[in-house]
Protein backbone atom coordinates (compact mmCIF):
# COMPACT_ATOMS: atom_id res chain seq x y z
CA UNK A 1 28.89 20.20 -7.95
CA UNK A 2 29.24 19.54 -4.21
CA UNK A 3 31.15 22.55 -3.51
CA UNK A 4 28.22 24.65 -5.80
CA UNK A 5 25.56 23.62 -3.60
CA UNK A 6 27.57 24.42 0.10
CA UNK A 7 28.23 27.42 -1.58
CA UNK A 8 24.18 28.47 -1.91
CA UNK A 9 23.67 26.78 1.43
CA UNK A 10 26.36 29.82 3.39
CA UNK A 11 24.59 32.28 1.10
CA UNK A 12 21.21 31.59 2.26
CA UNK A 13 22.59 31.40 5.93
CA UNK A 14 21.87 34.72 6.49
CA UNK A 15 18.54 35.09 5.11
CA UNK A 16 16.32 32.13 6.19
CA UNK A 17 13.34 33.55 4.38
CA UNK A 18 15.26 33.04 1.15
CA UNK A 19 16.45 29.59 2.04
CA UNK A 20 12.69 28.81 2.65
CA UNK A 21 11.16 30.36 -0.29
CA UNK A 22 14.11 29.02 -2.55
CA UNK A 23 12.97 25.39 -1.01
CA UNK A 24 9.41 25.91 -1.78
CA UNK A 25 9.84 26.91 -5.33
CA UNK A 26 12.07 23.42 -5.88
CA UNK A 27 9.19 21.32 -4.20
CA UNK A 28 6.94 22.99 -6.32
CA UNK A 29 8.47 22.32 -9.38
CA UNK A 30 10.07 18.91 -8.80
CA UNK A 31 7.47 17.79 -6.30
CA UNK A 32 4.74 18.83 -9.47
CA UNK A 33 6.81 16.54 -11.78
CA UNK A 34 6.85 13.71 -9.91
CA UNK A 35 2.60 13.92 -9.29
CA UNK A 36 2.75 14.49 -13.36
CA UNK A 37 4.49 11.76 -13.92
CA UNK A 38 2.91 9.58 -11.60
CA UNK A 39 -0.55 10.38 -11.99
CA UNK A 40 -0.43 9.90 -15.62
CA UNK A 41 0.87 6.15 -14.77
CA UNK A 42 -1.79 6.18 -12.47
CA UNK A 43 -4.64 6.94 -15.10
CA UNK A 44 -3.27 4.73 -17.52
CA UNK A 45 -2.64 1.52 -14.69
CA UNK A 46 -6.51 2.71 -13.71
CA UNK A 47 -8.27 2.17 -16.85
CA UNK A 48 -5.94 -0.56 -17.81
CA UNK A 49 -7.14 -2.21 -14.62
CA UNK A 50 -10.43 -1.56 -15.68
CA UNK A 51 -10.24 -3.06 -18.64
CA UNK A 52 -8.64 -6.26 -17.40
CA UNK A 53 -11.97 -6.53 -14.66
CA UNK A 54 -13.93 -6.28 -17.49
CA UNK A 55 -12.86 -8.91 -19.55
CA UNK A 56 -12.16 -11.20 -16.48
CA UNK A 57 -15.85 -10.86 -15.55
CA UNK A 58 -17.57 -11.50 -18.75
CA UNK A 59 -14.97 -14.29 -20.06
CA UNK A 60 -14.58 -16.69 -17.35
CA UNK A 61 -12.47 -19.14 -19.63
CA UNK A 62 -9.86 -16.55 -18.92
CA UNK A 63 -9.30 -17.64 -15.03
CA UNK A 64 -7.65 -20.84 -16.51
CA UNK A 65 -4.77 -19.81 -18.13
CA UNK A 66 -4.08 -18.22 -14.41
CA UNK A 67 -0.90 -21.03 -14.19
CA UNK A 68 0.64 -20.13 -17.84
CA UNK A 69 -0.18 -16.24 -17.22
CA UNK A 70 1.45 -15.86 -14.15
CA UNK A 71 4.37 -18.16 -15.47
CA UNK A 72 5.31 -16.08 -18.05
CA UNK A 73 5.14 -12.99 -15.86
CA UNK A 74 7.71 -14.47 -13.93
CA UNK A 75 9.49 -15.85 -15.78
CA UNK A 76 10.61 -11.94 -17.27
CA UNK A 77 11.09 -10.86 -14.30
CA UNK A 78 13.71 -13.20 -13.64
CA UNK A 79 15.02 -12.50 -16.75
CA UNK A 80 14.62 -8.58 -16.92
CA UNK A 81 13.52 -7.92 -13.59
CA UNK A 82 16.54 -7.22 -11.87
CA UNK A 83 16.20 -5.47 -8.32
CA UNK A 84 12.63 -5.25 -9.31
CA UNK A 85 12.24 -7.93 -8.01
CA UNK A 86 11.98 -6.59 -4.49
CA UNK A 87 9.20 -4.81 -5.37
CA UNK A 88 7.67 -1.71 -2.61
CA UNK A 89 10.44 -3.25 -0.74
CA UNK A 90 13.25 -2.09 -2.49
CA UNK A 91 11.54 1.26 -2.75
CA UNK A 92 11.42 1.99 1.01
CA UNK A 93 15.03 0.31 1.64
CA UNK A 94 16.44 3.08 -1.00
CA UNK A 95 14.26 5.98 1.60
CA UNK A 96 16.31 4.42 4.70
CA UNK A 97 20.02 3.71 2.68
CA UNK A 98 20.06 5.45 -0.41
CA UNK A 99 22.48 3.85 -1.44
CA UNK A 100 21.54 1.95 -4.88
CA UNK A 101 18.95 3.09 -7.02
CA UNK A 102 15.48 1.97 -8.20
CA UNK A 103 15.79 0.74 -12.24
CA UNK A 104 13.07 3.08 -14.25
CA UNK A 105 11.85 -0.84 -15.73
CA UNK A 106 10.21 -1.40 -12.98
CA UNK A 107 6.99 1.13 -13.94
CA UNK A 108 6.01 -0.90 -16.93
CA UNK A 109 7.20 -4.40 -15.43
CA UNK A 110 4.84 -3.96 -12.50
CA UNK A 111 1.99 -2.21 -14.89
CA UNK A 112 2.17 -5.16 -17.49
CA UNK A 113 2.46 -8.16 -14.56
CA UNK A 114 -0.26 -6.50 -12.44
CA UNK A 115 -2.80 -6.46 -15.32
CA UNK A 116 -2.05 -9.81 -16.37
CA UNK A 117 -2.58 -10.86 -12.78
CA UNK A 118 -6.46 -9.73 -12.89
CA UNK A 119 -6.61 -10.62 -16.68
CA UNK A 120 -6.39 -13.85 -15.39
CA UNK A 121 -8.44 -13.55 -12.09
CA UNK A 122 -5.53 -13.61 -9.32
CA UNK A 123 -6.48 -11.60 -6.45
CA UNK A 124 -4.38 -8.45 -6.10
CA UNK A 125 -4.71 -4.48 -5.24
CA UNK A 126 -3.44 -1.84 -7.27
CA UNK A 127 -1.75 0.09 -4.50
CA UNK A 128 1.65 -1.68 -4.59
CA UNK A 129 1.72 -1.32 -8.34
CA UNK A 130 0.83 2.58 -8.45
CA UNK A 131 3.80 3.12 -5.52
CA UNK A 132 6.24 1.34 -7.44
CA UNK A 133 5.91 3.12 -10.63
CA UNK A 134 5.25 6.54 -8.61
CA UNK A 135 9.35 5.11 -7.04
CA UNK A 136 10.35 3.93 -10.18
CA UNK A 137 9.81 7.45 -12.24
CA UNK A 138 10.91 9.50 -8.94
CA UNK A 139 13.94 7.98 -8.90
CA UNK A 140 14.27 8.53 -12.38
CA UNK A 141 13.44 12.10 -11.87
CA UNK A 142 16.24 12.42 -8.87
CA UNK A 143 18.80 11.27 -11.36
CA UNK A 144 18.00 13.56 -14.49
CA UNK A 145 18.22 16.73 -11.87
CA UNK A 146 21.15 15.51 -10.30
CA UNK A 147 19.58 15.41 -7.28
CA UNK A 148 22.26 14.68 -4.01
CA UNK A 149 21.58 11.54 -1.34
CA UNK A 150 18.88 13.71 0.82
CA UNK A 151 16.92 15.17 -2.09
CA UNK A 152 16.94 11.96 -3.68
CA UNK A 153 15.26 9.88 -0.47
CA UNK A 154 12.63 13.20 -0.51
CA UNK A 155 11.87 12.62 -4.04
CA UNK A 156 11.24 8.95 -3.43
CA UNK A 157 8.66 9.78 -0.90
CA UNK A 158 7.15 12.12 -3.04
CA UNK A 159 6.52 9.33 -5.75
CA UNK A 160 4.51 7.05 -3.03
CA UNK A 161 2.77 9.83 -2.32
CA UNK A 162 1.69 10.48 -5.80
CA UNK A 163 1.38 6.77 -6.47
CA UNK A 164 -0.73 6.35 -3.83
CA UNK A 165 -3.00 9.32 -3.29
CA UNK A 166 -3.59 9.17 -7.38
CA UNK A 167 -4.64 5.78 -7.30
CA UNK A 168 -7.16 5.86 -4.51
CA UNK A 169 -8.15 9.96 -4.78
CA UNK A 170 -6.89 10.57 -1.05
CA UNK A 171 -4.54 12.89 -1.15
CA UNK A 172 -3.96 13.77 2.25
CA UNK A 173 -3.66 9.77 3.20
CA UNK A 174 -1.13 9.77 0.49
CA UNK A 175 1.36 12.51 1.76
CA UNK A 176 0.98 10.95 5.26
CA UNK A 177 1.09 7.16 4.11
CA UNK A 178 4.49 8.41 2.47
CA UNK A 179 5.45 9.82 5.59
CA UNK A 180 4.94 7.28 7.51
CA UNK A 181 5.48 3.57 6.09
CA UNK A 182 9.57 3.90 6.25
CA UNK A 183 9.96 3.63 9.81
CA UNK A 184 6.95 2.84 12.11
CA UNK A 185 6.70 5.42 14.87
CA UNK A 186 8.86 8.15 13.21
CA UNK A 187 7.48 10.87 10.37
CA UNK A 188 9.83 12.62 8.20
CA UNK A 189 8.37 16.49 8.71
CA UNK A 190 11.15 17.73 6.13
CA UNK A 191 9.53 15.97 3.27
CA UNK A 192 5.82 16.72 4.22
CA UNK A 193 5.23 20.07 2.03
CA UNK A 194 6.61 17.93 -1.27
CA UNK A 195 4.85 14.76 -0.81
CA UNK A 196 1.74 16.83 -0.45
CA UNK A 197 2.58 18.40 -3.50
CA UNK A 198 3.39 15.18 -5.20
CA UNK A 199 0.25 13.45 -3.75
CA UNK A 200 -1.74 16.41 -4.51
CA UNK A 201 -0.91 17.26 -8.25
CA UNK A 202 -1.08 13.12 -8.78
CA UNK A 203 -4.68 13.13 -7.87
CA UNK A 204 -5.30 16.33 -9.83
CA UNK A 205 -3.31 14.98 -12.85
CA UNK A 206 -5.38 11.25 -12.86
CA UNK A 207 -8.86 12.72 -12.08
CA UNK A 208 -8.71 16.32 -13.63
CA UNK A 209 -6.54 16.09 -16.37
CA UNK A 210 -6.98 12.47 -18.02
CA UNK A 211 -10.60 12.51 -16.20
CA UNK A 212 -10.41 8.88 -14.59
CA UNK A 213 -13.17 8.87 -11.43
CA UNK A 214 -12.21 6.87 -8.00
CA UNK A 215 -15.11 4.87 -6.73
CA UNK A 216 -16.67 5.98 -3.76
CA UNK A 217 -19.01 4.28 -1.09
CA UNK A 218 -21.62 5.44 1.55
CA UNK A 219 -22.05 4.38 5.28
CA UNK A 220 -25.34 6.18 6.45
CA UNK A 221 -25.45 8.12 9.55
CA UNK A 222 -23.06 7.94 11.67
CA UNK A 223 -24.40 6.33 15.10
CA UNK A 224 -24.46 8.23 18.57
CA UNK A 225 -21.09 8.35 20.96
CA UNK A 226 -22.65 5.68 23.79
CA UNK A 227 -20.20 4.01 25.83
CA UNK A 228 -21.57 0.70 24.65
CA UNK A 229 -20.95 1.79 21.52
CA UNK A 230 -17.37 2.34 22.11
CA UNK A 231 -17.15 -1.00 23.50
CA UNK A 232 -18.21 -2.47 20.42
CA UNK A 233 -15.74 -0.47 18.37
CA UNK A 234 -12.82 -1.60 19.79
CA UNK A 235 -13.91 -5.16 20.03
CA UNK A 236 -14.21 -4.95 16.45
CA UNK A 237 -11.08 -2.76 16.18
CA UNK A 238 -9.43 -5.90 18.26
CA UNK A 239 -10.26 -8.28 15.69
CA UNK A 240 -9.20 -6.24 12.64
CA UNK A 241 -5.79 -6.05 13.82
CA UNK A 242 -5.79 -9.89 14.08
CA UNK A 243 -6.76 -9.70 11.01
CA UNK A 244 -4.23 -7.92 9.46
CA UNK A 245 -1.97 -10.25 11.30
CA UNK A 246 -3.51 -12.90 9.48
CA UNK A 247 -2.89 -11.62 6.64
CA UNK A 248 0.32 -10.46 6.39
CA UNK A 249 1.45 -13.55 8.62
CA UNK A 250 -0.19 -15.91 6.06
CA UNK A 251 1.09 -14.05 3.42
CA UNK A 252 5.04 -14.17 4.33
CA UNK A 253 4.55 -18.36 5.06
CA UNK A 254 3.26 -18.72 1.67
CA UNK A 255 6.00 -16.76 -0.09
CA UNK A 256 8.21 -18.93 2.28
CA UNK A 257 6.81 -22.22 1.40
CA UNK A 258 6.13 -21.66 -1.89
CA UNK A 259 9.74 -20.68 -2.46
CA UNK A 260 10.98 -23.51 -0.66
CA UNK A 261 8.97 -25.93 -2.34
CA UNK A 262 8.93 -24.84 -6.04
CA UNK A 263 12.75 -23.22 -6.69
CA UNK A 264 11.73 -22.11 -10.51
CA UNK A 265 9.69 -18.87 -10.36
CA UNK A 266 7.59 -19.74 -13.47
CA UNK A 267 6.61 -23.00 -11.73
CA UNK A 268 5.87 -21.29 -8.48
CA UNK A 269 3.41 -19.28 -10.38
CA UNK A 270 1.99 -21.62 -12.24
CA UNK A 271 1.29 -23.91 -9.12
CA UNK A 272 -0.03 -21.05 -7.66
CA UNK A 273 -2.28 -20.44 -10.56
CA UNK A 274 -4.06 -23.70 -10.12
CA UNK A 275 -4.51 -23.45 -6.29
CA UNK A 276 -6.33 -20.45 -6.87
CA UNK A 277 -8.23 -22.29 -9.95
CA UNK A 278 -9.02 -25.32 -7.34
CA UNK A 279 -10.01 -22.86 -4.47
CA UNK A 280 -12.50 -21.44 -7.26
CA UNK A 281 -14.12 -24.80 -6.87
CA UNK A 282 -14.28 -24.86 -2.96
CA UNK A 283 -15.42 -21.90 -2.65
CA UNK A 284 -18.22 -21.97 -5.76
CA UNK A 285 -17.85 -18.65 -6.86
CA UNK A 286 -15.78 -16.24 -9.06
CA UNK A 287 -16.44 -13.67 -6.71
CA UNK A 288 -13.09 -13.75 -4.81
CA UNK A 289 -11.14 -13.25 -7.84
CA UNK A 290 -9.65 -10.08 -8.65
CA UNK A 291 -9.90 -6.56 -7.11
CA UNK A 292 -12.98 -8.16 -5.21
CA UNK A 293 -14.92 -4.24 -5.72
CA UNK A 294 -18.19 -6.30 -6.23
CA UNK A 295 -17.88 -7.41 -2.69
CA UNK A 296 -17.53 -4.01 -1.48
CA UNK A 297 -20.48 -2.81 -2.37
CA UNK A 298 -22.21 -5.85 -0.99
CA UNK A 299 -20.46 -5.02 2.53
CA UNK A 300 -21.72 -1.18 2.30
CA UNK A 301 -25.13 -2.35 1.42
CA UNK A 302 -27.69 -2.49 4.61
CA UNK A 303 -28.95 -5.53 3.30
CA UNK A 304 -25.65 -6.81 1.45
CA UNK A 305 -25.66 -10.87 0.81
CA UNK A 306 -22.34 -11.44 2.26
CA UNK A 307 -21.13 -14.61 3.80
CA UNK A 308 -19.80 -15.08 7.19
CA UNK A 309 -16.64 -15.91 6.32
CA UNK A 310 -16.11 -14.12 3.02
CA UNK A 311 -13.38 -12.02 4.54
CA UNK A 312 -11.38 -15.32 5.39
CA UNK A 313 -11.91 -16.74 1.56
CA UNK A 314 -10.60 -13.42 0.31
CA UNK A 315 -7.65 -13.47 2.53
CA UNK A 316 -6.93 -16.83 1.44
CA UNK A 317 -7.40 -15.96 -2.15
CA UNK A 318 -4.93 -12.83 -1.41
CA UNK A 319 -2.17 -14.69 0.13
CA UNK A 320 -1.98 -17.38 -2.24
CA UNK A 321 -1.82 -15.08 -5.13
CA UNK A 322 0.92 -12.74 -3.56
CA UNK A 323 2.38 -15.88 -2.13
CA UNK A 324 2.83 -17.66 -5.35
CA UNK A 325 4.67 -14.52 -6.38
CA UNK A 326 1.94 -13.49 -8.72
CA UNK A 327 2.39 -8.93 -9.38
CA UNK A 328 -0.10 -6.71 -7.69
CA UNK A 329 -0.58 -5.05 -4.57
CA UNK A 330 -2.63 -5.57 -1.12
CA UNK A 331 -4.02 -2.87 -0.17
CA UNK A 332 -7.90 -3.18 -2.10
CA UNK A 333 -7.69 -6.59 -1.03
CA UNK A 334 -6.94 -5.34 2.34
CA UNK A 335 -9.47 -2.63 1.76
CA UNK A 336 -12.11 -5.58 1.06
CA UNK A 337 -11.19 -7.96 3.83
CA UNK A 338 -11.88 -5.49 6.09
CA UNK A 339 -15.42 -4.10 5.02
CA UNK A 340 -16.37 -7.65 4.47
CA UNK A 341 -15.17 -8.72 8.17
CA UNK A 342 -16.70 -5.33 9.43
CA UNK A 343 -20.21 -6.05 7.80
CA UNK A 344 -20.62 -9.77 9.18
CA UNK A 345 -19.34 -7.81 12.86
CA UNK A 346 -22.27 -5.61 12.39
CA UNK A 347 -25.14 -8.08 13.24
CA UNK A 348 -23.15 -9.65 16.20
CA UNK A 349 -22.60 -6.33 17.51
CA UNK A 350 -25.80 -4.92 16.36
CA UNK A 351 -23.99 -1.87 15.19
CA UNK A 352 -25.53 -0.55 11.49
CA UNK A 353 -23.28 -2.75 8.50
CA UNK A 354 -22.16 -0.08 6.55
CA UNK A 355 -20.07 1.72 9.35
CA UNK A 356 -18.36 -1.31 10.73
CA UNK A 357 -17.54 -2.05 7.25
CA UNK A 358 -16.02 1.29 6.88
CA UNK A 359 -14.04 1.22 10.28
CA UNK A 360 -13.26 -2.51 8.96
CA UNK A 361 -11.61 -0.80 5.91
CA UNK A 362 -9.23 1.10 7.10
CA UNK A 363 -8.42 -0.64 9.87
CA UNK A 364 -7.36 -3.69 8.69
CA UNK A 365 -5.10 -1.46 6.28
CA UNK A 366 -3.74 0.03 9.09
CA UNK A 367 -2.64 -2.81 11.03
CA UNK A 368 -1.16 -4.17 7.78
CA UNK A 369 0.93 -1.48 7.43
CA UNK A 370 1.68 0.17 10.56
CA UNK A 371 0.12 3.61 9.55
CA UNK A 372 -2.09 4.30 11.84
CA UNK A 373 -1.95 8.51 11.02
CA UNK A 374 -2.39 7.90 7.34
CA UNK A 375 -5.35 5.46 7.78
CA UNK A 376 -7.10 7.28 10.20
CA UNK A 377 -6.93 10.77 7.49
CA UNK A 378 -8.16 7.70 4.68
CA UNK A 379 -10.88 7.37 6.88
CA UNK A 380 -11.90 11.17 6.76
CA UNK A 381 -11.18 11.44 3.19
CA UNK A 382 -13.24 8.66 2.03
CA UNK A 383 -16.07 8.65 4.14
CA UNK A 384 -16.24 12.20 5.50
CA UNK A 385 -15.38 13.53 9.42
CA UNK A 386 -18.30 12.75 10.88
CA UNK A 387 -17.44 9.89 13.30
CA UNK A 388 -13.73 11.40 12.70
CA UNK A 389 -13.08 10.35 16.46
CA UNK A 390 -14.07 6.54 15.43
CA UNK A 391 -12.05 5.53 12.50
CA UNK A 392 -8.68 7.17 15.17
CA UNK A 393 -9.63 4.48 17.67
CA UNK A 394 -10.01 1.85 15.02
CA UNK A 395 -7.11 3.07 13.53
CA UNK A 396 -4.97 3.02 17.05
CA UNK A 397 -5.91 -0.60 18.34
CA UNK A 398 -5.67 -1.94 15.34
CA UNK A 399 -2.10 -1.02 15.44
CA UNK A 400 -1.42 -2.18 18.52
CA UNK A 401 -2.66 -5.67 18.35
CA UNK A 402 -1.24 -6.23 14.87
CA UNK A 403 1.84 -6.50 16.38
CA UNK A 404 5.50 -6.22 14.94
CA UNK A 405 4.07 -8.03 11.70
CA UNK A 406 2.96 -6.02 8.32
CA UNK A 407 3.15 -6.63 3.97
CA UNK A 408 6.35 -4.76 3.62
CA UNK A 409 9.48 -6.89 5.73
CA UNK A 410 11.66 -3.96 4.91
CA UNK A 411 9.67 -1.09 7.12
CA UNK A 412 11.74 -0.59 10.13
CA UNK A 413 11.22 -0.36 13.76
CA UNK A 414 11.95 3.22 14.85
CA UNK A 415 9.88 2.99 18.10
CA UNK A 416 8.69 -0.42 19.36
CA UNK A 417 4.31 -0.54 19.84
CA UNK A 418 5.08 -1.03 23.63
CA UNK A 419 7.92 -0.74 26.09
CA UNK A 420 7.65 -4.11 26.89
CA UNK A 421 8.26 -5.30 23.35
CA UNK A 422 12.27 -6.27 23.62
CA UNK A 423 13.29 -4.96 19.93
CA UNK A 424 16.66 -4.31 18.47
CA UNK A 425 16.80 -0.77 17.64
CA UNK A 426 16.17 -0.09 13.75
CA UNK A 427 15.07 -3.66 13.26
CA UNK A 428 13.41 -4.85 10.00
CA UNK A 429 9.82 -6.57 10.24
CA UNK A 430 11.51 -9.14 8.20
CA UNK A 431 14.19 -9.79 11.15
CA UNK A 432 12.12 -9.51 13.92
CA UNK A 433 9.66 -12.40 12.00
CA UNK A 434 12.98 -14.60 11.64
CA UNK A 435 14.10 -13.78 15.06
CA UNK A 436 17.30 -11.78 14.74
CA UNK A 437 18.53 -8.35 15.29
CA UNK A 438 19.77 -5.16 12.99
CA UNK A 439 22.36 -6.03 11.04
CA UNK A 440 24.32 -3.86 9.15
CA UNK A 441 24.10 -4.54 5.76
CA UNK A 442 20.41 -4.22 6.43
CA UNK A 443 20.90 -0.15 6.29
CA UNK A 444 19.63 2.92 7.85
CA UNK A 445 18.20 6.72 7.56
CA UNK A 446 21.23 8.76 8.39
CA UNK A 447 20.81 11.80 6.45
CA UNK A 448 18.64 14.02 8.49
CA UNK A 449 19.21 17.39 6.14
CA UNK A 450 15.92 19.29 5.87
CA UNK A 451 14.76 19.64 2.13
CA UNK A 452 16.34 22.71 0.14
């Protein structure tokens, strides 16, 4: 087989418009099965989810069997789980290695334990589910072509880009996202033209053909460049990267404590399950639970009820959920933190609600997940390119001031935030948080072969 293919590869050395054109027609084709495949999980994890809100919000009796729900989720993972275990992690360790491969269980694991988490009323995204099964049937894909080490890692990209840019309906953040969330400050150009196919024919296949709509949200006019403005912006930008370190920070102690605490998964869960019952009753309201879309629309309303410090009760509510090892993703949550933190921002800034909240978004996002390119295009795509020039410079301190910290401890350091920052080269987020270097076993992106 290996000898077939470095065959075509000298046969297409003398025509490089051949080579090119015979790469586009592969993306094309495999980079359209993988947004098939993964938009159609998309759909179906979308109106599942909707479902599951549903119910949660009109049977409130539901939010108490939280402990035994997220139990039993747990406790098949443990048993059938596997390497599923690691979750986005895995996904983006087989983009750097490639070495292993990414069990096709994992779409349906993550579907089923993601809707029992907001059954139940444990607050979670969607975003983390949608890229693992978009991984999960990519890989799957990669091995029923036959597809060598370099295709394979492409192919993998492709299915986060279809994961994610069908589940949100941006996708243009989801080719770059894909792009970019390996290795901060490095983008893989080879695989941009089939993750934008991926991402692309995902959101076609979930909107167009199975007709599921993405919620969308309005910010009013956008307000005048003023230097005071700008001031403002990156005051707030300043404290939505802290933000985001607050988050993801909070997050990785909780899954440290819990796990050091409670050994049994199950138990872990179900512990978990009655924290978030008990902070139900501290906080004295529902409203936390869940995808926490409610609370959106409060933080893009001019006159939106929303608390001063509802963006710290839904970060708590977020990390003890993901913390307590619960299935679901944190990017809505992330998504909600953010507008919530941007709209209570608005009246001490006296900047207009709804456009804080929007900068808040993405921001917050961004600085979770160290992609500042693919946030800053979420911006455009979800609120329009007016203002394009704001949500960059949200996007870009945010960045910055979240540090070396972010929700996935397997992204790698490819080029530190700052000179100054002493980092091992290649470093994990997950060793620079414990303190030590690049290790070997930890892996790396070697293969550097163009697509085709």
């Amino acid at each position: 087989m290996k000898s077939d293919k470095d065959s075509r590869r000298r046969s297409f050395a003398g025509l490089p418009h051949a080579a090119l054109l015979g790469a586009l027609l592969k993306w094309i084709w495999l980079g359209g099965l993988v947004g098939l495949a993964a938009g159609t999980a998309s759909a179906l994890f979308l109106t599942a989810l909707g479902w599951a809100t549903e119910m949660q919000r009109t049977h409130a009796w539901l939010m108490y069997l939280l402990p035994a729900g997220g139990a039993a989720v747990s406790w098949v993972y443990g048993k059938y789980g596997k390497e599923s275990l690691q979750g986005n992690n895995l996904i983006l360790v087989q983009i750097q290695r490639g070495d292993g491969r990414i069990p096709l269980r994992m779409a349906p694991l993550v579907l089923g334990g993601t809707i029992a988490t907001h059954l139940f009323g444990g607050s979670a995204g969607r975003e983390g589910t949608a890229v693992q099964m978009g991984g999960s049937l990519a890989d799957w894909i990669a091995r029923s072509v036959k597809a060598d080490a370099a295709d394979r890692r492409i192919l993998l990209m492709c299915g986060i880009a279809a994961g994610f840019g069908s589940v949100f309906g941006t996708p243009l953040a989801g080719t770059v996202f894909a792009l970019e969330v390996a290795v901060i400050g490095l983008v893989r150009y080879e695989a941009l033209m089939p993750c934008f196919i991926a991402a692309y024919s995902g959101h076609l296949t979930t909107t167009r053909l199975w007709g599921v709509p993405h919620q969308h949200w309005s910010i009013g006019d956008v307000p005048a460049f003023s230097p005071g403005l700008l001031l403002k912006i990156v005051i707030a930008s300043a404290l939505f990267g802290l933000a985001s370190l607050a988050f993801s920070e909070l997050t990785h102690a909780l899954k440290r404590g819990f796990a050091r605490l409670i050994g049994n998964a199950a138990i872990r869960s179900a512990a978990g399950g009655l924290l978030i019952i008990g902070l139900v009753f501290a906080a004295g309201t529902r409203n936390y639970l869940g995808l926490g879309l409610p609370l959106l629309d409060e933080a893009f309303a001019v006159d939106g009820n929303v608390s001063p410090f509802a963006f710290l009760w839904k970060l708590v509510f977020t990390s003890v959920t993901l913390g307590a090892g619960f299935q679901g993703g944190e990017v809505t949550p992330l998504f909600v933190i953010g507008a919530l933190l941007g709209h209570t921002l608005g009246s001490a800034l006296d900047v207009s609600a709804p456009f804080l909240a929007a900068l808040g978004m993405v921001a917050v996002f961004c600085g979770a997940t160290n992609t500042p390119l693919a946030c800053f295009i979420l911006g455009v795509e979800l609120f329009g390119a007016v203002g394009a020039e704001y949500w960059f410079i949200a996007c870009l301190v945010s960045y910055l001031l979240s540090g070396h910290t972010g929700i996935y401890g397997a992204q790698r350091i490819g080029i530190p935030k700052s000179r100054r920052l002493q980092v091992p080269e290649l470093s994990t987020l997950q060793s620079v948080r414990k303190g030590s270097g690049h290790s070997p076993e930890d892996g790396e992106m070697t293969d550097k072969r163009p697509p085709g």
